[in-house]
Protein backbone atom coordinates (compact mmCIF):
# COMPACT_ATOMS: atom_id res chain seq x y z
CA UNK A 1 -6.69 -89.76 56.53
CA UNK A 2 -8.28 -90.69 59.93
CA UNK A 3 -8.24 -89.77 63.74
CA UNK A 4 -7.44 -92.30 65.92
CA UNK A 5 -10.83 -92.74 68.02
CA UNK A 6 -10.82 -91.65 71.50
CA UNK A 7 -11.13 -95.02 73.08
CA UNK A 8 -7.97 -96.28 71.23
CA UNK A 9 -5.85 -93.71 72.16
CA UNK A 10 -7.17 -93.99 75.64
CA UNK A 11 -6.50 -97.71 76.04
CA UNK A 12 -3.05 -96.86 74.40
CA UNK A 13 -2.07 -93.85 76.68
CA UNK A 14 -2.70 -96.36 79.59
CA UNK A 15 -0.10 -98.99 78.00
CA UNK A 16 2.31 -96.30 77.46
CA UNK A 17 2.33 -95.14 80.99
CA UNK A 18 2.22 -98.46 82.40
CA UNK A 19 5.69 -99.10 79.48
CA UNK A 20 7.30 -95.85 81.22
CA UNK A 21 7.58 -97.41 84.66
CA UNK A 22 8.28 -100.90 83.40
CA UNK A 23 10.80 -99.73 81.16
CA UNK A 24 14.60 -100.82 82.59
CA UNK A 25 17.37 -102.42 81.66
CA UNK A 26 16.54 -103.26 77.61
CA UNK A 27 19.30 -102.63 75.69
CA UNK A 28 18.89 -100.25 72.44
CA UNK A 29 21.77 -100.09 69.44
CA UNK A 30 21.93 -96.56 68.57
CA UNK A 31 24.28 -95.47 65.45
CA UNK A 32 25.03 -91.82 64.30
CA UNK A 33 26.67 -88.56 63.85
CA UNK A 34 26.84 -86.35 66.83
CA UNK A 35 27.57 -82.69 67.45
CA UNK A 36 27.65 -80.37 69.55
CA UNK A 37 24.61 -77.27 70.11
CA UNK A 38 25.45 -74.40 71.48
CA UNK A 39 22.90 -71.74 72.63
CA UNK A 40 23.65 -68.23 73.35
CA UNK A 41 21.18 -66.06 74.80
CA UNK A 42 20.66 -62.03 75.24
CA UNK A 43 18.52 -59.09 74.59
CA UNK A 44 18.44 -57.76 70.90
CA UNK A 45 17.39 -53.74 71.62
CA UNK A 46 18.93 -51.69 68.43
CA UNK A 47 20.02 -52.02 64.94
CA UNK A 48 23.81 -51.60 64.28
CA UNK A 49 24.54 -48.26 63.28
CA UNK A 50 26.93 -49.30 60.67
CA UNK A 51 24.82 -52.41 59.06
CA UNK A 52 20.92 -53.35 59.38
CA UNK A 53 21.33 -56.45 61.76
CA UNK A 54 20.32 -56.59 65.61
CA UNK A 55 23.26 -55.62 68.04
CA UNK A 56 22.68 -59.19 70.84
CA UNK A 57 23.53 -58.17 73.99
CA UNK A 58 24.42 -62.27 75.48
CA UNK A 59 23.54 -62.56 79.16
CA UNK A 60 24.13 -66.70 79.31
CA UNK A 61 25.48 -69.49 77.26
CA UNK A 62 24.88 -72.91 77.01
CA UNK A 63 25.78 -75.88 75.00
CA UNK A 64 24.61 -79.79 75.28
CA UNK A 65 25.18 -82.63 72.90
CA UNK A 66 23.09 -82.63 69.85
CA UNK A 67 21.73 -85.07 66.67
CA UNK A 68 22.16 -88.97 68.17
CA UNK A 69 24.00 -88.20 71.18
CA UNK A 70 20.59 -86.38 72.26
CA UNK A 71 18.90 -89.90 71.31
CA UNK A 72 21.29 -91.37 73.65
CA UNK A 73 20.82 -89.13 76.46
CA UNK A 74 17.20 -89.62 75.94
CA UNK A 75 16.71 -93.13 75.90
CA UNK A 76 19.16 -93.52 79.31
CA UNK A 77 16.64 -91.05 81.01
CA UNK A 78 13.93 -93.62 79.77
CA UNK A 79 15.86 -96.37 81.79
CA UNK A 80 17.24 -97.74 79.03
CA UNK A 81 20.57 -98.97 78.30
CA UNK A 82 22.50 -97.41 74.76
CA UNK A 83 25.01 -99.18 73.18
CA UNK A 84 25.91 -95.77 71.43
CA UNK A 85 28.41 -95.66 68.41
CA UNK A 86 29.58 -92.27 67.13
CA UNK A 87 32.62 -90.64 65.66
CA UNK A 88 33.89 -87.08 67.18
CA UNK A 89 37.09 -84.94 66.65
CA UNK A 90 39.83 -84.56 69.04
CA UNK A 91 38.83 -81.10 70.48
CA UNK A 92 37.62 -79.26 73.11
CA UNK A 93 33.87 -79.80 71.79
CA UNK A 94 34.65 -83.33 71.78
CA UNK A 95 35.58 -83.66 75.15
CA UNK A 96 32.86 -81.48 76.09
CA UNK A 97 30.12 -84.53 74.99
CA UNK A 98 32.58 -86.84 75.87
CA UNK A 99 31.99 -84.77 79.59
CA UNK A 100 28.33 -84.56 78.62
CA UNK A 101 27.04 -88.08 78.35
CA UNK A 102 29.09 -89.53 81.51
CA UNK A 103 26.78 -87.15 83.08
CA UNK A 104 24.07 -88.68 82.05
CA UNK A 105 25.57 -92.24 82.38
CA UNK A 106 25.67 -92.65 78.53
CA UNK A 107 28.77 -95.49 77.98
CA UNK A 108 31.37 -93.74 75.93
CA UNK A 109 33.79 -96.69 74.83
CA UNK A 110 32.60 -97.12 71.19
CA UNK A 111 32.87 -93.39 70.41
CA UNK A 112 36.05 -93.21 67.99
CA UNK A 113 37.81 -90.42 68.46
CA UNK A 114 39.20 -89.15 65.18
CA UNK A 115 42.83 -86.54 66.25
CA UNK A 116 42.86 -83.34 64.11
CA UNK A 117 38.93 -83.04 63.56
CA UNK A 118 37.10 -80.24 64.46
CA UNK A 119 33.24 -82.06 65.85
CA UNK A 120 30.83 -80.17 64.15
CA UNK A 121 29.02 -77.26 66.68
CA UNK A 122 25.74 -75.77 65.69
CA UNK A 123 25.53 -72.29 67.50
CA UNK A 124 22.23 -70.35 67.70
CA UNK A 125 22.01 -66.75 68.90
CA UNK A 126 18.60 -66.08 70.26
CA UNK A 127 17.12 -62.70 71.30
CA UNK A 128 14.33 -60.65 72.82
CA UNK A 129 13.61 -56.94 73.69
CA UNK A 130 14.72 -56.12 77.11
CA UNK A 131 11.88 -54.56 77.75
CA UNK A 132 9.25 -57.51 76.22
CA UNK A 133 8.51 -60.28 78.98
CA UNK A 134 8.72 -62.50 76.17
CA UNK A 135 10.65 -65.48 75.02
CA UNK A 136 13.69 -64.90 72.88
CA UNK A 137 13.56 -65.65 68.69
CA UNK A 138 16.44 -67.31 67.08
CA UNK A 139 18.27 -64.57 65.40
CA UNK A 140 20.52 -66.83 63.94
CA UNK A 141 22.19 -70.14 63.31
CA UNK A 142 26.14 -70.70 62.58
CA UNK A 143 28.14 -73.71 62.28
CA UNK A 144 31.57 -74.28 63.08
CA UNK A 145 33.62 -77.68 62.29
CA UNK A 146 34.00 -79.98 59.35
CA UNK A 147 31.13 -81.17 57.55
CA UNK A 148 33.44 -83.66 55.86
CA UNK A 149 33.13 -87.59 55.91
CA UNK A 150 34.78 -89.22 58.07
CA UNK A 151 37.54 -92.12 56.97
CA UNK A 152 35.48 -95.08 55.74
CA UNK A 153 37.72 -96.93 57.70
CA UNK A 154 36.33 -95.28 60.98
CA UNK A 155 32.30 -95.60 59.42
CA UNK A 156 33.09 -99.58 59.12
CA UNK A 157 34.46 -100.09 62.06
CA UNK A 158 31.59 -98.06 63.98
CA UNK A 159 28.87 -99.99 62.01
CA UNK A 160 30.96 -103.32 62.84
CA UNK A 161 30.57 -102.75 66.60
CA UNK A 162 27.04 -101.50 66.27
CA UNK A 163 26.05 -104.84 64.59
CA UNK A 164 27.79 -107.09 67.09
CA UNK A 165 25.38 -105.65 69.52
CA UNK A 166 22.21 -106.10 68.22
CA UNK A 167 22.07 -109.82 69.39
CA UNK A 168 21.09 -108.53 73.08
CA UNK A 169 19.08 -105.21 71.84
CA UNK A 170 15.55 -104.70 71.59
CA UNK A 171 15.61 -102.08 68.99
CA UNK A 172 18.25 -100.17 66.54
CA UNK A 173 18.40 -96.34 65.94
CA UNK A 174 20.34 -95.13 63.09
CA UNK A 175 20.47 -90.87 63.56
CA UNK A 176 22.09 -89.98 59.82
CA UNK A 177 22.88 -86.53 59.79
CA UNK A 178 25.10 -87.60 56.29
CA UNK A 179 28.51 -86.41 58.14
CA UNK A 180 30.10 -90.05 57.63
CA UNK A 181 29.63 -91.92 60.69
CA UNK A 182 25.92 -93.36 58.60
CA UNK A 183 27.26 -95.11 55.04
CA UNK A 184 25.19 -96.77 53.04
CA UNK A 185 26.58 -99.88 53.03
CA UNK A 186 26.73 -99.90 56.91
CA UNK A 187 23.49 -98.82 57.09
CA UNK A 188 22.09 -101.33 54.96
CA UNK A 189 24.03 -104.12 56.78
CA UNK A 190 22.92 -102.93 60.28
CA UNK A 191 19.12 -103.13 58.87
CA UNK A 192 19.28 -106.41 57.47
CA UNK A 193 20.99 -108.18 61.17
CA UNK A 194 18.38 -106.81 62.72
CA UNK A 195 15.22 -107.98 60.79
CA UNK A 196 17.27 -111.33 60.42
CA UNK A 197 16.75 -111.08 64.48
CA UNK A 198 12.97 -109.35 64.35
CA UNK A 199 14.52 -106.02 66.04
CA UNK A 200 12.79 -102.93 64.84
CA UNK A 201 14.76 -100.05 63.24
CA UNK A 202 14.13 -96.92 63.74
CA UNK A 203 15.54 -94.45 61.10
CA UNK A 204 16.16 -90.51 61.15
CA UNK A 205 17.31 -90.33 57.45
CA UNK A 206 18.75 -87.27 55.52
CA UNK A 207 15.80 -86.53 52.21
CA UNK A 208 18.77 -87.17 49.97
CA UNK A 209 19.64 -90.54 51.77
CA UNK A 210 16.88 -92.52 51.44
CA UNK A 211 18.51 -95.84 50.44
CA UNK A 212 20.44 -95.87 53.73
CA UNK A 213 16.84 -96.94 55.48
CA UNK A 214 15.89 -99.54 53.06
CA UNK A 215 13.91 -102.41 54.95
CA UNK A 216 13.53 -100.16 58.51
CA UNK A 217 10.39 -100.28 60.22
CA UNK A 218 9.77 -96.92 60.44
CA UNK A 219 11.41 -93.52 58.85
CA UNK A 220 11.04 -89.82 60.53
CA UNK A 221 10.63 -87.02 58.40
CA UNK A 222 9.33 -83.37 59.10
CA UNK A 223 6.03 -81.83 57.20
CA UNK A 224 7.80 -79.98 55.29
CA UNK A 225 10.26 -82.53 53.77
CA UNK A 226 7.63 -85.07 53.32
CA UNK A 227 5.66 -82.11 50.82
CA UNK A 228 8.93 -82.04 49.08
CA UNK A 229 9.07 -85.69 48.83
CA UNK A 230 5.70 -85.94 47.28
CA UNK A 231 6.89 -83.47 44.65
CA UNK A 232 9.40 -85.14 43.66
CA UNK A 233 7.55 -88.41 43.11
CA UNK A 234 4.82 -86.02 41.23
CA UNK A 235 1.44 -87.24 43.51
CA UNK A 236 -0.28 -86.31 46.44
CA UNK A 237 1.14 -87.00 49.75
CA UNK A 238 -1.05 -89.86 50.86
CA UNK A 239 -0.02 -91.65 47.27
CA UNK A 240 3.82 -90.89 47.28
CA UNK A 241 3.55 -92.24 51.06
CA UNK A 242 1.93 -95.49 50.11
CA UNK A 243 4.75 -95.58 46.95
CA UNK A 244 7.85 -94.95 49.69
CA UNK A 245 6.62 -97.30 51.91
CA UNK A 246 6.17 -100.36 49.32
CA UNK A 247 9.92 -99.04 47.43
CA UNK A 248 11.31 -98.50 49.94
CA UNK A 249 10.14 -101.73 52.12
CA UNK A 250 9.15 -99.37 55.51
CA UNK A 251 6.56 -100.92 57.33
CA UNK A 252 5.43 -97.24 58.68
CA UNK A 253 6.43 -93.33 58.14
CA UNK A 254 5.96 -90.93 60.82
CA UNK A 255 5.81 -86.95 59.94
CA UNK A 256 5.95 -84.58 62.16
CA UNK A 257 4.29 -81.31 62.13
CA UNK A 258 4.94 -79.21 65.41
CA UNK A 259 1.40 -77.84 66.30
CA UNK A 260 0.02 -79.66 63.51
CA UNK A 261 0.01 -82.83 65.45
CA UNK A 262 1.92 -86.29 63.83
CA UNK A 263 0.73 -88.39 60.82
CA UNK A 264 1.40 -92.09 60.70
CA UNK A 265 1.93 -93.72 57.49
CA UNK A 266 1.69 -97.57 57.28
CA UNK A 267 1.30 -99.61 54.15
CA UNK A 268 -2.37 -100.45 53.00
CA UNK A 269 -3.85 -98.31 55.57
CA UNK A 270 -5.73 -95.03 55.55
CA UNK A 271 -3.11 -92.44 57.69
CA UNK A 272 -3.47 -91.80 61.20
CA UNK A 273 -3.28 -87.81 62.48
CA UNK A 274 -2.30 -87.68 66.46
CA UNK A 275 -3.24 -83.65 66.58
CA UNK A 276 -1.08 -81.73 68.97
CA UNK A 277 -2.04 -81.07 72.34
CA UNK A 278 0.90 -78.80 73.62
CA UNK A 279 -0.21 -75.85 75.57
CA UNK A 280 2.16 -73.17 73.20
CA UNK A 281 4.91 -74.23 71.11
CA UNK A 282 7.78 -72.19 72.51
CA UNK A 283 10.46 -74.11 70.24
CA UNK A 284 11.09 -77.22 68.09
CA UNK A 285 14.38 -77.77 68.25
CA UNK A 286 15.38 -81.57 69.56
CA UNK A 287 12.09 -83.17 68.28
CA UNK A 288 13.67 -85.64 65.75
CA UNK A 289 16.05 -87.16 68.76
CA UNK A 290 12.61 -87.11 71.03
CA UNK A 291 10.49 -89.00 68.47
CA UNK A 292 13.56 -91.51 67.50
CA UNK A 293 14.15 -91.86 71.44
CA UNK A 294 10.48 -92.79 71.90
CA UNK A 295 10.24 -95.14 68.40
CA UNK A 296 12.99 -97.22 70.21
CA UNK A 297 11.27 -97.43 73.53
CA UNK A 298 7.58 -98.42 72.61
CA UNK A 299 8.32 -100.61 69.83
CA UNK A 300 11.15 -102.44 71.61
CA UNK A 301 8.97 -103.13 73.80
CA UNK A 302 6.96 -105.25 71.34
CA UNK A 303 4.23 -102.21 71.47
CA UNK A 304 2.52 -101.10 68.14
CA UNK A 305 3.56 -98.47 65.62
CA UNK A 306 0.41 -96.77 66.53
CA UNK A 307 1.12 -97.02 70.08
CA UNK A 308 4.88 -95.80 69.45
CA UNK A 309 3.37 -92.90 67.52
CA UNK A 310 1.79 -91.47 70.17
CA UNK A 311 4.35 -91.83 72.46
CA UNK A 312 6.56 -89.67 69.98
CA UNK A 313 3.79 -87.43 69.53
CA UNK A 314 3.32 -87.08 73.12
CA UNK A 315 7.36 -86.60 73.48
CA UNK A 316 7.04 -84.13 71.11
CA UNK A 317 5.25 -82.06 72.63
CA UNK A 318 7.13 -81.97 75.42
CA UNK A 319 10.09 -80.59 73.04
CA UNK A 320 7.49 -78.11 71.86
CA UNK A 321 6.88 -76.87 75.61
CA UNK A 322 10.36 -76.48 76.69
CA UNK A 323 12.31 -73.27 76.81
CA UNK A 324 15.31 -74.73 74.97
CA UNK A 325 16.19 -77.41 72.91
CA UNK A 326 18.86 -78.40 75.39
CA UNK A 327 16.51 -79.97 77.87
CA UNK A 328 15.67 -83.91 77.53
CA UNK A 329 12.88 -85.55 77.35
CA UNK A 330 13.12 -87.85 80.62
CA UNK A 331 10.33 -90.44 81.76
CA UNK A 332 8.59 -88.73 84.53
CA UNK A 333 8.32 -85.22 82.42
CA UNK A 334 6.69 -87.93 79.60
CA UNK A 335 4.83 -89.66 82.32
CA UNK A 336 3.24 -86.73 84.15
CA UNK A 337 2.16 -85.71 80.03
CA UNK A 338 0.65 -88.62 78.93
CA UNK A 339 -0.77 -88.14 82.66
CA UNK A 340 -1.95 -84.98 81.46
CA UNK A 341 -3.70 -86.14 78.39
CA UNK A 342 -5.48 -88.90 79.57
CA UNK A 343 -6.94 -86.47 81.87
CA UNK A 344 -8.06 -83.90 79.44
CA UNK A 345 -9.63 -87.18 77.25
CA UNK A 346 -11.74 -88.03 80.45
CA UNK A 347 -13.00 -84.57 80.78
CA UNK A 348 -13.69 -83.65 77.46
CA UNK A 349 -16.27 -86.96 77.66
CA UNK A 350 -18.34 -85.73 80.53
């Protein structure tokens, strides 16, 4: 395991920024399941007097599109344009990220709606004392809506339509959350059109789903799940990294740590940490869709994995810095942070 050297990631922070402004108008493929995160909000000041859990007091509730609609949001704030192919139920959570991404611009037409499904909603109560100025902790986390697959029927045709657009992208994202939308044999059929073109893939896979990113240039996983990876294979993690990549034909694995900074993987290479340079790490909810959102951008722009890696990194922690998980990681927020770190690089050289 290495650190990049300073003049690398120098010379690379100044080719991201200059990608950021230069950035319009490519055309990304992005494939997964969506739903919907809800956030409610309040002060926790007592214990119920009947059972030992907090009594929340909500003052404010919010809710934005979650898992790959995020992505899509995201890479449309980058300038980008997302050919975006998802499956949602026929309800009033539907509609509401239906509402959601013409917001933000996001084309809706190759969303199938499915009548009679509830879309899965991930609600989070969080809370703080009244009388703390402090940020509120997630108390806890619910989920409401079907977790079952959707008719294979409804995965082909998505996977269909995602492929017949990869002939004018620059990059496919496949967000598998394992709710349907993501099959293996779509998966694998979307990855193969797209290295038959030379378009990098980007995949977000579920640990138990690992043969739906065969041949993908680069797989996201957290810290923790690439520990229980390694366990399973029975070696350390820089071995059962160098095992995936070669088994699982991945040119690169990115890991990511929260304050613990990023680690690259890539085959027949020692492994690259990018520590973290966020200020505090007030939450880490959204930064899977931020580093997936970034993958697309820098290496669809013909950019290197190590250059995409710290562009997640740096996207990252921007997720890490927000006060929710519902805000999006837009271009000049990135900007004015890789702004930020090229700054404190100069500085700490003097």
């Amino acid at each position: 395991m290495t650190d990049a050297p300073d003049e690398r990631r120098q010379e690379s922070l100044k080719t991201l920024r200059n990608l950021l402004k230069s950035i319009d108008g490519q055309k990304v493929t992005l494939i997964g399941d969506t739903m919907l995160d809800r956030y409610h909000h309040g002060f926790a000041n007592n214990l119920n007097s009947t059972a030992p859990v907090p009594v929340l007091k909500i003052t404010r509730s919010e809710e934005s599109p979650g898992a790959s609609a995020h992505i899509a949001i995201g890479l449309t704030s980058f300038g980008m344009n997302v050919l975006f192919h998802t499956a949602l139920g026929g309800d009033s959570e539907g509609e509401s990220i239906i509402s959601a991404l013409k917001e933000f611009s996001v084309p809706t037409e190759n969303i199938s709606i499915i009548p009679n499904r509830e879309t899965l909603t991930k609600i989070r109560f969080f809370g703080s004392s009244e009388s703390l100025l402090d940020r509120g902790q997630i108390l806890l986390q619910a989920d409401r809506g079907t977790n079952e697959p959707i008719d294979e029927e409804v995965s082909s045709k998505l996977a269909s339509s995602a492929i017949s657009d990869l002939k004018d992208s620059c990059a496919l994202v496949i967000s598998d959350y394992d709710k349907g939308v993501v099959t293996a044999e779509g998966s694998l059929k979307l990855i193969s059109e797209a290295n038959q073109l030379g378009i990098p893939v980007i995949v977000d896979p579920k640990l138990t789903g690992l043969e739906k990113s065969r041949g993908a240039s680069v797989v996201i996983f957290e810290k923790r799940g690439m520990s229980l990876l390694a366990r399973r294979i029975g070696s350390e993690i820089e071995d059962a990294a160098q095992s995936m990549l070669i088994d699982y034909s991945w040119d690169g694995i990115l890991v990511l740590g929260g304050i613990h900074g990023i680690q690259l993987y890539q085959r027949d290479k020692d492994s690259i940490l990018i520590p973290c340079m966020a200020p505090a790490a007030e939450q880490q909810i959204g930064m899977h869709d931020a580093a997936a959102t970034s993958l697309a951008a820098a290496l669809g722009s013909g950019l290197s994995l190590y250059d995409a890696a710290l562009l997640a990194s740096a996207a990252c922690e921007c997720v890490l810095s927000a006060s929710t998980g519902k805000e999006y990681i837009d271009r000049d927020t990135l900007g004015l942070w890789l702004d930020e770190l090229s700054w404190q690089m100069r500085i700490s050289d003097r």
